[in-house]
PDB file of N, CA and C in Angstrom:
ATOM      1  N   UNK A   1      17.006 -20.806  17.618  1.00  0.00           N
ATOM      2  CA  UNK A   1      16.662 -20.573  19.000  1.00  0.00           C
ATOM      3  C   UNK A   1      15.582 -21.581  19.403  1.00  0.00           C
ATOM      4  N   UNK A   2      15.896 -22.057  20.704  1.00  0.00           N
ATOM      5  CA  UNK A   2      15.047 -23.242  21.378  1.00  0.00           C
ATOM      6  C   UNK A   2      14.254 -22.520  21.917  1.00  0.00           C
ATOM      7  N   UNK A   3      12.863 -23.062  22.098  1.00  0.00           N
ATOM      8  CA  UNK A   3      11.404 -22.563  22.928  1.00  0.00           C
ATOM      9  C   UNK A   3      11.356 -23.063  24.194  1.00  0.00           C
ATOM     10  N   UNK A   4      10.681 -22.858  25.048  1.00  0.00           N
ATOM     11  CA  UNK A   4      10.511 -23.363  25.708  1.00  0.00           C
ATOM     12  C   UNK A   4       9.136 -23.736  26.047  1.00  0.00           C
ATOM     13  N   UNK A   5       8.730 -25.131  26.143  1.00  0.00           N
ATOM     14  CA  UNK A   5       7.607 -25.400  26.342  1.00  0.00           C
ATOM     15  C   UNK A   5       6.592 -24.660  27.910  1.00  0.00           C
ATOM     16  N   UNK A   6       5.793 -23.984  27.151  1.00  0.00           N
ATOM     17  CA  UNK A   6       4.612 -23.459  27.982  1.00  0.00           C
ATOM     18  C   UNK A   6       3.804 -24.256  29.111  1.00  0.00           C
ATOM     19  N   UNK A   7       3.992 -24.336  30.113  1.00  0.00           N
ATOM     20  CA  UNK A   7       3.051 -24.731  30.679  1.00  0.00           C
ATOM     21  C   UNK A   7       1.963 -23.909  31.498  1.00  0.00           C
ATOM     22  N   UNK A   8       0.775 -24.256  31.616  1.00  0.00           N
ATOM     23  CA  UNK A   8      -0.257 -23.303  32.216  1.00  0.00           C
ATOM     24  C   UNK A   8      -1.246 -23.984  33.269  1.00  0.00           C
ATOM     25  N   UNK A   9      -1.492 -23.420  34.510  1.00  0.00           N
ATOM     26  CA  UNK A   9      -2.740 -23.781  35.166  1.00  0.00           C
ATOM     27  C   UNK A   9      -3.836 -23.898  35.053  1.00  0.00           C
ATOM     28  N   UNK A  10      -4.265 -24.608  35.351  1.00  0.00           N
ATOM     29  CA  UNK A  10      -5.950 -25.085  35.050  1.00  0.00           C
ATOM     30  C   UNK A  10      -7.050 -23.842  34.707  1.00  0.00           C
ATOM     31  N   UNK A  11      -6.228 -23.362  35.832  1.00  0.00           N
ATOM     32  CA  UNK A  11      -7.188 -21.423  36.173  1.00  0.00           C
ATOM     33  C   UNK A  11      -7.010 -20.877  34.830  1.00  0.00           C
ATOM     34  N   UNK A  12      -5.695 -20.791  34.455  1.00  0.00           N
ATOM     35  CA  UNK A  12      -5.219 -20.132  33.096  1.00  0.00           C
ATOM     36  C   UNK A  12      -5.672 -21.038  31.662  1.00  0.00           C
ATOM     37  N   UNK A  13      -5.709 -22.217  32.100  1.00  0.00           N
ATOM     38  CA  UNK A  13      -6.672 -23.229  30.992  1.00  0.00           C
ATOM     39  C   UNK A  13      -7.729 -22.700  30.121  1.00  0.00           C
ATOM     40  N   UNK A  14      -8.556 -22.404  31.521  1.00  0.00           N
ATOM     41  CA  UNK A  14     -10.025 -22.132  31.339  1.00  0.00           C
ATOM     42  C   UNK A  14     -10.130 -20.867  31.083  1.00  0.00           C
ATOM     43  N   UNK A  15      -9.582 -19.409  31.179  1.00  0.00           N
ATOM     44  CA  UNK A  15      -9.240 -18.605  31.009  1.00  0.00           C
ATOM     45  C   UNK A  15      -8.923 -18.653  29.254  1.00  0.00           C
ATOM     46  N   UNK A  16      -8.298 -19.243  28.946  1.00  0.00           N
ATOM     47  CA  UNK A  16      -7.945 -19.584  27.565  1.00  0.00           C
ATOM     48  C   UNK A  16      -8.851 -20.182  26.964  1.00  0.00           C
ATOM     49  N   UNK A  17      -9.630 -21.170  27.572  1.00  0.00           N
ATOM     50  CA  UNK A  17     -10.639 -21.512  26.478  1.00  0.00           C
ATOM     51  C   UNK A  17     -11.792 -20.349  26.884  1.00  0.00           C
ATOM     52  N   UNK A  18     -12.190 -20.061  27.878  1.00  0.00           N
ATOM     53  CA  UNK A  18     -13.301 -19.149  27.717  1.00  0.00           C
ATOM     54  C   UNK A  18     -13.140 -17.848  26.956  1.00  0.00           C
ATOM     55  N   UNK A  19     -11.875 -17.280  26.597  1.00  0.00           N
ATOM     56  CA  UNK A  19     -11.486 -16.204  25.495  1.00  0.00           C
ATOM     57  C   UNK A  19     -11.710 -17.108  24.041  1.00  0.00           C
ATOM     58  N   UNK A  20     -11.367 -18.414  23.822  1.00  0.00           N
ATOM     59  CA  UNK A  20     -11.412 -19.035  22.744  1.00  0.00           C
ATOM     60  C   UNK A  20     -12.838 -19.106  22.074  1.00  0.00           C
ATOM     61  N   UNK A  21     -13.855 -19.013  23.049  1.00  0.00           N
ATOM     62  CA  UNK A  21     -14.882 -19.551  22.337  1.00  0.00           C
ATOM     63  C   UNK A  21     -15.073 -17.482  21.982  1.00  0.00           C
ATOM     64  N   UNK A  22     -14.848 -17.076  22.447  1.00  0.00           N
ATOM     65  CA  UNK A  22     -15.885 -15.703  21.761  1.00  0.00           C
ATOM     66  C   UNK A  22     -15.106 -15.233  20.730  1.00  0.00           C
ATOM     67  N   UNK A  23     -13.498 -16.112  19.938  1.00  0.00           N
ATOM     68  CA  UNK A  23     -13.029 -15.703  18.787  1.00  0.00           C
ATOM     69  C   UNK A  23     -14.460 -16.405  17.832  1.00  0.00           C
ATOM     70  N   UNK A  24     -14.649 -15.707  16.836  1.00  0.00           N
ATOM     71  CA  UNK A  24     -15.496 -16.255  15.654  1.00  0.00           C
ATOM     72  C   UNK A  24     -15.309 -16.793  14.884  1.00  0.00           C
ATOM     73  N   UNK A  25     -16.265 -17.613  14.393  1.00  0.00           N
ATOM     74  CA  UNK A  25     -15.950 -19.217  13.819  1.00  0.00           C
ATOM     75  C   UNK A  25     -15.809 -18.633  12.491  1.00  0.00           C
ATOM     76  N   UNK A  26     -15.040 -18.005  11.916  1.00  0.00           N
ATOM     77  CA  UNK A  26     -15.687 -17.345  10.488  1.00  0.00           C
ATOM     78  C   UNK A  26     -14.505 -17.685  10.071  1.00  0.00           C
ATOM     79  N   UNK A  27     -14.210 -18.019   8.866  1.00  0.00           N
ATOM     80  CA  UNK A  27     -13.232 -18.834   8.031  1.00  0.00           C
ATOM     81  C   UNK A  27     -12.475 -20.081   8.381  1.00  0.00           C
ATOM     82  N   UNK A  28     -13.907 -21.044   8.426  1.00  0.00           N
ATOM     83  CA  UNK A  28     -13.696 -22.669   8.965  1.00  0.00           C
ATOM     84  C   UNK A  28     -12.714 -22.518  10.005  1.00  0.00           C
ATOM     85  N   UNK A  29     -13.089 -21.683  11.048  1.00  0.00           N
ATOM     86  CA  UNK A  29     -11.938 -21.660  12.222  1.00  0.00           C
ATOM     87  C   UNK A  29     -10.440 -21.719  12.416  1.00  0.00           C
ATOM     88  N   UNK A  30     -10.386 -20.912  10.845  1.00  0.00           N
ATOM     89  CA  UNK A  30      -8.871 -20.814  11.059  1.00  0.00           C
ATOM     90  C   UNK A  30      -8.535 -19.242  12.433  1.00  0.00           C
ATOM     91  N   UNK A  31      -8.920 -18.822  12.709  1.00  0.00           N
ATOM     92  CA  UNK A  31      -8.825 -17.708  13.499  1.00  0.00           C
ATOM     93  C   UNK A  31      -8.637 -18.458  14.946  1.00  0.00           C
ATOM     94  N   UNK A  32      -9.032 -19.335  15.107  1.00  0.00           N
ATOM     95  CA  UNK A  32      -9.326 -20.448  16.661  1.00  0.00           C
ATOM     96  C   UNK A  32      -7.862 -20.870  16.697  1.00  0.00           C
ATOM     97  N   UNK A  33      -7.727 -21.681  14.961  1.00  0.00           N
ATOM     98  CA  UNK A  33      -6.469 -22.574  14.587  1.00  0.00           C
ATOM     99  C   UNK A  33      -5.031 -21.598  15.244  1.00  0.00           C
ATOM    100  N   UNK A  34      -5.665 -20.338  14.677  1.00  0.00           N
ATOM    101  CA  UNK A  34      -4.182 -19.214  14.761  1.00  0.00           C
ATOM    102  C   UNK A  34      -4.293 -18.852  15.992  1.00  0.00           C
ATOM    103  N   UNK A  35      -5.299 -18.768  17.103  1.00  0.00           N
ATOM    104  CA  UNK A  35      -4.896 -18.385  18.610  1.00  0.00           C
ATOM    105  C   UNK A  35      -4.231 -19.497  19.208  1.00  0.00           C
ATOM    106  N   UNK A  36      -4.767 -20.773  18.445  1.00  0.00           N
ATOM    107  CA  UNK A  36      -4.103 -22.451  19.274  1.00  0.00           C
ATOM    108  C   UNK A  36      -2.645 -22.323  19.097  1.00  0.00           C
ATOM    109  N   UNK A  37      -2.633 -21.937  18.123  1.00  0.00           N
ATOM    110  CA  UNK A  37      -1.188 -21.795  17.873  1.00  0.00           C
ATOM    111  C   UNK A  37      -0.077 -21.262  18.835  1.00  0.00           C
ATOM    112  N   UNK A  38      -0.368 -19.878  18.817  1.00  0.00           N
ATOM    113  CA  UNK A  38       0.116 -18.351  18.892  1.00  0.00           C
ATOM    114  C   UNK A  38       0.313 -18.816  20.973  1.00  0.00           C
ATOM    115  N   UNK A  39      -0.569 -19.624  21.523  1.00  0.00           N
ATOM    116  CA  UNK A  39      -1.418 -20.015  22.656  1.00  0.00           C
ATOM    117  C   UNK A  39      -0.219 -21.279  23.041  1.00  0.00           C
ATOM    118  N   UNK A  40       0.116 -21.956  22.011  1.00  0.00           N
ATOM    119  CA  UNK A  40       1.201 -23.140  22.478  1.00  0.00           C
ATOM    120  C   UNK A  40       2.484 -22.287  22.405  1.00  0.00           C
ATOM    121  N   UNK A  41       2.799 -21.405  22.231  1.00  0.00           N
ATOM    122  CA  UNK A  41       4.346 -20.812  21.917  1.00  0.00           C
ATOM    123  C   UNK A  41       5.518 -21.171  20.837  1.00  0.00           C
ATOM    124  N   UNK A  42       4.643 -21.624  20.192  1.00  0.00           N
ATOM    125  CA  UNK A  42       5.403 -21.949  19.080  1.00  0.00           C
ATOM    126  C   UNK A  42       5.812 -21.842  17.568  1.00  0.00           C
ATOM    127  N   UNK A  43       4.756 -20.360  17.681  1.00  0.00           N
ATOM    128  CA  UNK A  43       5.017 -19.225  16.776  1.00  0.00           C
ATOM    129  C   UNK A  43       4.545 -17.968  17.090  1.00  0.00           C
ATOM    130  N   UNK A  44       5.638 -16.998  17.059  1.00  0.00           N
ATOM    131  CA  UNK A  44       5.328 -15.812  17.336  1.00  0.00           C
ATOM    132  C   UNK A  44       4.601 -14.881  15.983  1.00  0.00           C
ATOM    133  N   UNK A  45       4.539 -15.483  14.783  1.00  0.00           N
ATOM    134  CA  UNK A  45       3.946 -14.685  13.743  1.00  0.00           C
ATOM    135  C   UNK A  45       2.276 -15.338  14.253  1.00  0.00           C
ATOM    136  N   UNK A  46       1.917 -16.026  14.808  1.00  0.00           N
ATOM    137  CA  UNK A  46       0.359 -16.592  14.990  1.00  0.00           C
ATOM    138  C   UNK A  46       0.238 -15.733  16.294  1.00  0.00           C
ATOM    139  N   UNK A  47       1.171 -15.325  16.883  1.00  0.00           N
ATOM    140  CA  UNK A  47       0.704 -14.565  18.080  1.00  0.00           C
ATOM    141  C   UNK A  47       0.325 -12.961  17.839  1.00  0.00           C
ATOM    142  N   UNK A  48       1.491 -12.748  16.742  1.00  0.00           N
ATOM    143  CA  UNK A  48       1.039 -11.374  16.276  1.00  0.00           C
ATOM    144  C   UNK A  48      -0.318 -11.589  15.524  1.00  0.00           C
ATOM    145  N   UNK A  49      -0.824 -12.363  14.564  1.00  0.00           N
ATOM    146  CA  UNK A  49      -1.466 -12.395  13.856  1.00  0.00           C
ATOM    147  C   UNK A  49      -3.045 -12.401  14.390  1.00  0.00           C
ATOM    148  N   UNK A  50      -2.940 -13.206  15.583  1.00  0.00           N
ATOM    149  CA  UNK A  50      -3.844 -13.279  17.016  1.00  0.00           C
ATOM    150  C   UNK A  50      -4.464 -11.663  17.549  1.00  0.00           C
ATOM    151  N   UNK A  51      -3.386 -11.001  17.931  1.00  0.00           N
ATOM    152  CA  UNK A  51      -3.294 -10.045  18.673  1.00  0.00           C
ATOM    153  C   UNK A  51      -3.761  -8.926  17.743  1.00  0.00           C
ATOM    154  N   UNK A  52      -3.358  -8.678  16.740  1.00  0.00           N
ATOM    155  CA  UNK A  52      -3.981  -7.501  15.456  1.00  0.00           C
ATOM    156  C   UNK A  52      -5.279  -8.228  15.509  1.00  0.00           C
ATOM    157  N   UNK A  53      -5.616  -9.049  15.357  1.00  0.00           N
ATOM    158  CA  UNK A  53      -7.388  -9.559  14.825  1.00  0.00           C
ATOM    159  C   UNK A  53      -7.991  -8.757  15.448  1.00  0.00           C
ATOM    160  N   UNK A  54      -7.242  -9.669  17.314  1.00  0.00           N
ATOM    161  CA  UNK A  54      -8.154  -9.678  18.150  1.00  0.00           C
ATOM    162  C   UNK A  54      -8.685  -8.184  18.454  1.00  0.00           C
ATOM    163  N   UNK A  55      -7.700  -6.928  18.452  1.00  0.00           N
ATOM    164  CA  UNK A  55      -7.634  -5.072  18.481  1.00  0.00           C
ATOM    165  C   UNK A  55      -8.249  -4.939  17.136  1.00  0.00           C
ATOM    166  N   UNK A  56      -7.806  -5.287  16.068  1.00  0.00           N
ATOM    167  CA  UNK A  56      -9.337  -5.169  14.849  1.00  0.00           C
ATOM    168  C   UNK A  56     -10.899  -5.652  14.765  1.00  0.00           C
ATOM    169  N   UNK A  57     -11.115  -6.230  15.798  1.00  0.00           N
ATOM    170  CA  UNK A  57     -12.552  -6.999  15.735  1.00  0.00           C
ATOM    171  C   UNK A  57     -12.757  -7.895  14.807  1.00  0.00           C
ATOM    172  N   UNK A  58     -11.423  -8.648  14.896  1.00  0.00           N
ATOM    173  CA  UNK A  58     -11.327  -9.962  14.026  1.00  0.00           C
ATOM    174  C   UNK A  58     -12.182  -9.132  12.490  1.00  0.00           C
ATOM    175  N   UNK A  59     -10.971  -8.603  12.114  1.00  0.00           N
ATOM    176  CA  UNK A  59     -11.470  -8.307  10.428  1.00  0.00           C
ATOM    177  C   UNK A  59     -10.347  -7.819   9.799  1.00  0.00           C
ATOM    178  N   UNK A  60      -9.417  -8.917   8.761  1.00  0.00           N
ATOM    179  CA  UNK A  60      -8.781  -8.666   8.292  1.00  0.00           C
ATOM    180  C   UNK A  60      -8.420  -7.287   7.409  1.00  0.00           C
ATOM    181  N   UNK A  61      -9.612  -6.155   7.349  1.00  0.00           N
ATOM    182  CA  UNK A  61      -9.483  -5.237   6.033  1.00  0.00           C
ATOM    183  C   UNK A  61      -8.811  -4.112   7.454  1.00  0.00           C
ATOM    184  N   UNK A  62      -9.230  -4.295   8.635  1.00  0.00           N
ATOM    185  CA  UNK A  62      -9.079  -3.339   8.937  1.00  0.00           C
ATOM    186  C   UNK A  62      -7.569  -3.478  10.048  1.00  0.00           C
ATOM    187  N   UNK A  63      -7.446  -4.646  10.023  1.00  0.00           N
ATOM    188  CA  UNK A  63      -5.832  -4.980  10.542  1.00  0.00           C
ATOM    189  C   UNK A  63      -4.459  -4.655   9.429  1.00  0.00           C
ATOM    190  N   UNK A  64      -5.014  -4.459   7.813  1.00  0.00           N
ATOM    191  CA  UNK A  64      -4.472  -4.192   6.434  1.00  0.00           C
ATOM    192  C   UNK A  64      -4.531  -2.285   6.601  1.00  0.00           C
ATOM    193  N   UNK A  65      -5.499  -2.078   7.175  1.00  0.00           N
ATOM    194  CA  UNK A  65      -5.619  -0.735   6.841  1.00  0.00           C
ATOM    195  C   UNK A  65      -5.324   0.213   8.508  1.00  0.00           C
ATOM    196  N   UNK A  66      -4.659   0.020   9.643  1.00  0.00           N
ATOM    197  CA  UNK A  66      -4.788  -0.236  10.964  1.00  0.00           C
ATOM    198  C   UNK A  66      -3.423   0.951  11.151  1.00  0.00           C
ATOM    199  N   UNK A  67      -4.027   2.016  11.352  1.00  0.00           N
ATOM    200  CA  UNK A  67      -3.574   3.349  11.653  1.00  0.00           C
ATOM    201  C   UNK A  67      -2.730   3.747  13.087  1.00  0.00           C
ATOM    202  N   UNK A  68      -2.669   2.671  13.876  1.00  0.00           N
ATOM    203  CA  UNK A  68      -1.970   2.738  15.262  1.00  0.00           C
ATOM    204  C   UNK A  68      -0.659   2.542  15.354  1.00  0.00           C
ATOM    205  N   UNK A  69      -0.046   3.498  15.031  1.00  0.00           N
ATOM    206  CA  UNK A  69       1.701   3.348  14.422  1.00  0.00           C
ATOM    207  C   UNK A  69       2.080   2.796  16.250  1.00  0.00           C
ATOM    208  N   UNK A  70       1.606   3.443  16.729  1.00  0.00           N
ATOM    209  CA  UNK A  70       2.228   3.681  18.089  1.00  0.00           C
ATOM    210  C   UNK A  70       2.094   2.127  18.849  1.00  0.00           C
ATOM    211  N   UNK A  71       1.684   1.238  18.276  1.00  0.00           N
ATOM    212  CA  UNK A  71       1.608  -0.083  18.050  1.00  0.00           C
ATOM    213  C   UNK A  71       3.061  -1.073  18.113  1.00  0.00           C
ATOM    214  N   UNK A  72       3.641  -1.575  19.003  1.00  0.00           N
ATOM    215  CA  UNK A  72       4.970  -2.006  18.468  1.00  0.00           C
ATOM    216  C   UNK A  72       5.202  -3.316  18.239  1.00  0.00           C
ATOM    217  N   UNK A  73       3.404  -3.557  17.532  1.00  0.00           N
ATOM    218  CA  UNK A  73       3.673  -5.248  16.145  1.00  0.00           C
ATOM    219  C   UNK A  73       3.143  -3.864  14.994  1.00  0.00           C
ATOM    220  N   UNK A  74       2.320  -3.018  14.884  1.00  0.00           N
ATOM    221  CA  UNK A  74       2.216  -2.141  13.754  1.00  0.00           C
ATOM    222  C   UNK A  74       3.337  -2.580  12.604  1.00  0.00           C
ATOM    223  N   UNK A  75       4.380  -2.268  12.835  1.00  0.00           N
ATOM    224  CA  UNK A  75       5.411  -2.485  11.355  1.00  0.00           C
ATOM    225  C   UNK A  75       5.407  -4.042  10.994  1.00  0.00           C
ATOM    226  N   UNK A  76       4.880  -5.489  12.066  1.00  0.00           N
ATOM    227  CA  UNK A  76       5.011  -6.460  11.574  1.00  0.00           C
ATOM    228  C   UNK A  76       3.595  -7.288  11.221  1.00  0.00           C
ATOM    229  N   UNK A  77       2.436  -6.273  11.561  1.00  0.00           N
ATOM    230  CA  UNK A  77       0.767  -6.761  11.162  1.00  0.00           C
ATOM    231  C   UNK A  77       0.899  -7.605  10.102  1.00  0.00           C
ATOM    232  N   UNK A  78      -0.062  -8.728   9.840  1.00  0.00           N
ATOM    233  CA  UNK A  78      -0.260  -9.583   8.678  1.00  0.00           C
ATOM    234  C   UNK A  78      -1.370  -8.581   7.787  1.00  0.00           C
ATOM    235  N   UNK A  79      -1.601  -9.081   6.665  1.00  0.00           N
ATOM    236  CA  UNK A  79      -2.367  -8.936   5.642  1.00  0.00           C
ATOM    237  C   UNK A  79      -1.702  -7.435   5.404  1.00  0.00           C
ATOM    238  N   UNK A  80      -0.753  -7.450   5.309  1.00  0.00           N
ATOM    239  CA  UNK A  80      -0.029  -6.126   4.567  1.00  0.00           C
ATOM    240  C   UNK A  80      -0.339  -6.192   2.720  1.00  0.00           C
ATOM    241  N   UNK A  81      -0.360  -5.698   2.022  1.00  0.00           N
ATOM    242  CA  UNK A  81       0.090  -5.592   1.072  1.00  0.00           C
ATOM    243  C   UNK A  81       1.756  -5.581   0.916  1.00  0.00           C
ATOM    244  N   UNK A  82       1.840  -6.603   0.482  1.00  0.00           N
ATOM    245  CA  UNK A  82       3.620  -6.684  -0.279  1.00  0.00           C
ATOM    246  C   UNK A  82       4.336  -5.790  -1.277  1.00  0.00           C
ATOM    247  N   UNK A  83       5.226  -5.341  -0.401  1.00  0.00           N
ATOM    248  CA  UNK A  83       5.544  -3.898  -1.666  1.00  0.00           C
ATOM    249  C   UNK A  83       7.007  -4.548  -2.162  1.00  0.00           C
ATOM    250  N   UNK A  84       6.691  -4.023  -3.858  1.00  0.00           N
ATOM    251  CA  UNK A  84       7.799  -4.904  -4.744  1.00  0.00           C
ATOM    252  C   UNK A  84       8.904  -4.273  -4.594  1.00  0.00           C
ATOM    253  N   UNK A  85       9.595  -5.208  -4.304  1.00  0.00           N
ATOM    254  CA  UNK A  85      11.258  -5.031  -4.778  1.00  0.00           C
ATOM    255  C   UNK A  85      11.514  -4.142  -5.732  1.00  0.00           C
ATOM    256  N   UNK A  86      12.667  -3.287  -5.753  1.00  0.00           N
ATOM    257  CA  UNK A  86      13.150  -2.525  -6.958  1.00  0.00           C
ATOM    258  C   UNK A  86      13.288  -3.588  -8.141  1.00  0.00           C
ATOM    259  N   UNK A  87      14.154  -4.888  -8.077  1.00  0.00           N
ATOM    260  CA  UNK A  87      13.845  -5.916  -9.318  1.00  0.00           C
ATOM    261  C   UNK A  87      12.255  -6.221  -9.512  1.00  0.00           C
ATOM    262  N   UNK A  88      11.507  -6.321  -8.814  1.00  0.00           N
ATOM    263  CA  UNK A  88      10.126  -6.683  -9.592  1.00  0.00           C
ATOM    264  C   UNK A  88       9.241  -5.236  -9.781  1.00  0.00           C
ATOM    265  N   UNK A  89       9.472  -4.590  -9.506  1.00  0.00           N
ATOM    266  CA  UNK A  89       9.012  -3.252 -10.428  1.00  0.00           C
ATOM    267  C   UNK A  89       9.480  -2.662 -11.465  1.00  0.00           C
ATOM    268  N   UNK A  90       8.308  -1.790 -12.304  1.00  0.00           N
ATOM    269  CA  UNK A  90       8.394  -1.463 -13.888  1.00  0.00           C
ATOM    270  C   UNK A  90       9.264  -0.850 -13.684  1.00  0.00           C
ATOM    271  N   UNK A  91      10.611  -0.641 -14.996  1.00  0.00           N
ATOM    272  CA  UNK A  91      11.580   0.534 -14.979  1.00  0.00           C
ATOM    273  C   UNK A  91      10.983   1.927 -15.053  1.00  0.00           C
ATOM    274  N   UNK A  92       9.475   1.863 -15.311  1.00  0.00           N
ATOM    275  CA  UNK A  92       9.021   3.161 -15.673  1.00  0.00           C
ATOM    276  C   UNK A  92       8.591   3.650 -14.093  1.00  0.00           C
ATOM    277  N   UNK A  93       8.399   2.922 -13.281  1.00  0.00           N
ATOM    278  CA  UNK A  93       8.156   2.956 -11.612  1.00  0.00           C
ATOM    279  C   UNK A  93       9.109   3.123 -10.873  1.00  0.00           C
ATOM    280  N   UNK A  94      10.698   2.640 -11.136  1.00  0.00           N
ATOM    281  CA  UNK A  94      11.496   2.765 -10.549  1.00  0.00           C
ATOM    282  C   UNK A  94      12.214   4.323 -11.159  1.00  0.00           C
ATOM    283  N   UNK A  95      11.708   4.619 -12.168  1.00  0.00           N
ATOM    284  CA  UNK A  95      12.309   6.172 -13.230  1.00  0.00           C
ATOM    285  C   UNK A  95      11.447   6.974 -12.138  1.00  0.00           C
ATOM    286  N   UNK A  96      10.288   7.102 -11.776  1.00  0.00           N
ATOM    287  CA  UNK A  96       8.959   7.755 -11.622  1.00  0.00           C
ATOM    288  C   UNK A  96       9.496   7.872  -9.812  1.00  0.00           C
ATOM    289  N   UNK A  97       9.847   6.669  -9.020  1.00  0.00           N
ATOM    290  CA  UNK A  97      10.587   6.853  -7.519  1.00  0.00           C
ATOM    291  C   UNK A  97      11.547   7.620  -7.593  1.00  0.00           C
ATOM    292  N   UNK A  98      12.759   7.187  -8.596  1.00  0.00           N
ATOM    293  CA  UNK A  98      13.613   7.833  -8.662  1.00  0.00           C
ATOM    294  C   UNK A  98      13.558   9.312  -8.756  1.00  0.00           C
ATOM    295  N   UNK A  99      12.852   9.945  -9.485  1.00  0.00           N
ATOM    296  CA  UNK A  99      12.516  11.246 -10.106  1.00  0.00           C
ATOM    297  C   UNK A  99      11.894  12.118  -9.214  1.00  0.00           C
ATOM    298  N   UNK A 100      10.879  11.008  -8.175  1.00  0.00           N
ATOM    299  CA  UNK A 100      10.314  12.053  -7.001  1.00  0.00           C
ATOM    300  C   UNK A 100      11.388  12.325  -5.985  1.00  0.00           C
ATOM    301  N   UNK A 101      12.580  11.673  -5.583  1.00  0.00           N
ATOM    302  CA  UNK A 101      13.262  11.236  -4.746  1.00  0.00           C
ATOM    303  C   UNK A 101      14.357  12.372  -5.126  1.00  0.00           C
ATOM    304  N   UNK A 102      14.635  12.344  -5.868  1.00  0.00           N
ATOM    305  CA  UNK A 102      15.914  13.555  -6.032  1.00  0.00           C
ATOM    306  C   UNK A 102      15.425  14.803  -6.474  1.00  0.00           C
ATOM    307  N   UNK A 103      13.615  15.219  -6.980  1.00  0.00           N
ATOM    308  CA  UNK A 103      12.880  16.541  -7.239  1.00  0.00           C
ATOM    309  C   UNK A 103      12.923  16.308  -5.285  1.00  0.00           C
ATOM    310  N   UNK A 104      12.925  16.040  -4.116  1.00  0.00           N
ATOM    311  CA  UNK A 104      12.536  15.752  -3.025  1.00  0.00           C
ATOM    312  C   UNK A 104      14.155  16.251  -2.437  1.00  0.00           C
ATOM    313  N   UNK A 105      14.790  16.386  -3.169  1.00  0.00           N
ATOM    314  CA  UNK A 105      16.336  17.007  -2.705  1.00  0.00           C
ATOM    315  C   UNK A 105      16.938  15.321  -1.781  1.00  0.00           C
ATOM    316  N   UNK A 106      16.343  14.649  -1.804  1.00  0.00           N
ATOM    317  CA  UNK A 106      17.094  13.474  -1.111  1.00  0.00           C
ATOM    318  C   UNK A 106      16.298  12.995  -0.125  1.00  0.00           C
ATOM    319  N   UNK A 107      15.570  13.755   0.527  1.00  0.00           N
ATOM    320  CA  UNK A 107      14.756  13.753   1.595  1.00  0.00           C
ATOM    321  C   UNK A 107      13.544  12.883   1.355  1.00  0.00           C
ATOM    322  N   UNK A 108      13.116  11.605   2.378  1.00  0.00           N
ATOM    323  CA  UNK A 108      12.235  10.727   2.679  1.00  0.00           C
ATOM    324  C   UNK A 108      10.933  12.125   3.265  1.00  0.00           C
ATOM    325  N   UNK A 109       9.615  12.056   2.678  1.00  0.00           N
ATOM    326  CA  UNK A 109       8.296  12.323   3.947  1.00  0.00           C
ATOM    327  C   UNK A 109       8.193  11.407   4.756  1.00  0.00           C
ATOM    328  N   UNK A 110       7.804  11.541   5.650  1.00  0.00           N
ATOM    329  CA  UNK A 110       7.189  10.688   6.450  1.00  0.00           C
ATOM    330  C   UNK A 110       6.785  11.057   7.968  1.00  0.00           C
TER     331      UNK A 110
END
């Protein structure tokens, strides 16, 4: 799928940089790097990644730990923990899922 290049008004320029400067310079400005990004349209994972910071107070532990299901980037937030594949987990982990899953009559919590 083709993008389409963004264009913006001067008004909306400045608007953009004056939100830019109150992101924080804290990890050699990659947080600036990821709104420039997210800001040209030419990735939507830098826009999500933007947008969780920016509702976390720019702090990755709490965009990882970020309780607002009702959120609809929630299921695609960065700094997830990566959950393993049935091939890269222990057989004794996949015995131990398995075992809760059918003592559970079939049925998912959630």
């Amino acid at each position: 799928m083709r993008r389409r290049e963004i264009h913006y008004t001067d008004a909306q320029r400045q608007q953009m940089m004056d939100w830019r400067r109150q992101i924080p310079a804290k990890h050699n400005e990659s947080y600036r790097r990821t709104y420039d990004k997210a800001m040209s349209g030419k990735s939507l994972r830098a826009a999500t990644k933007s947008n969780c910071l920016n509702c976390m107070g720019w702090d990755k532990k709490e965009v990882r730990n970020c309780d607002i299901l009702s959120c609809s980037l929630w299921p695609y937030r960065p700094y997830q923990e990566r959950v393993k594949s049935a091939t890269e987990r222990s057989p004794e982990s996949n015995a131990e899922t398995n075992g809760l899953f059918a003592a559970s009559g079939g049925q998912v919590n959630g």
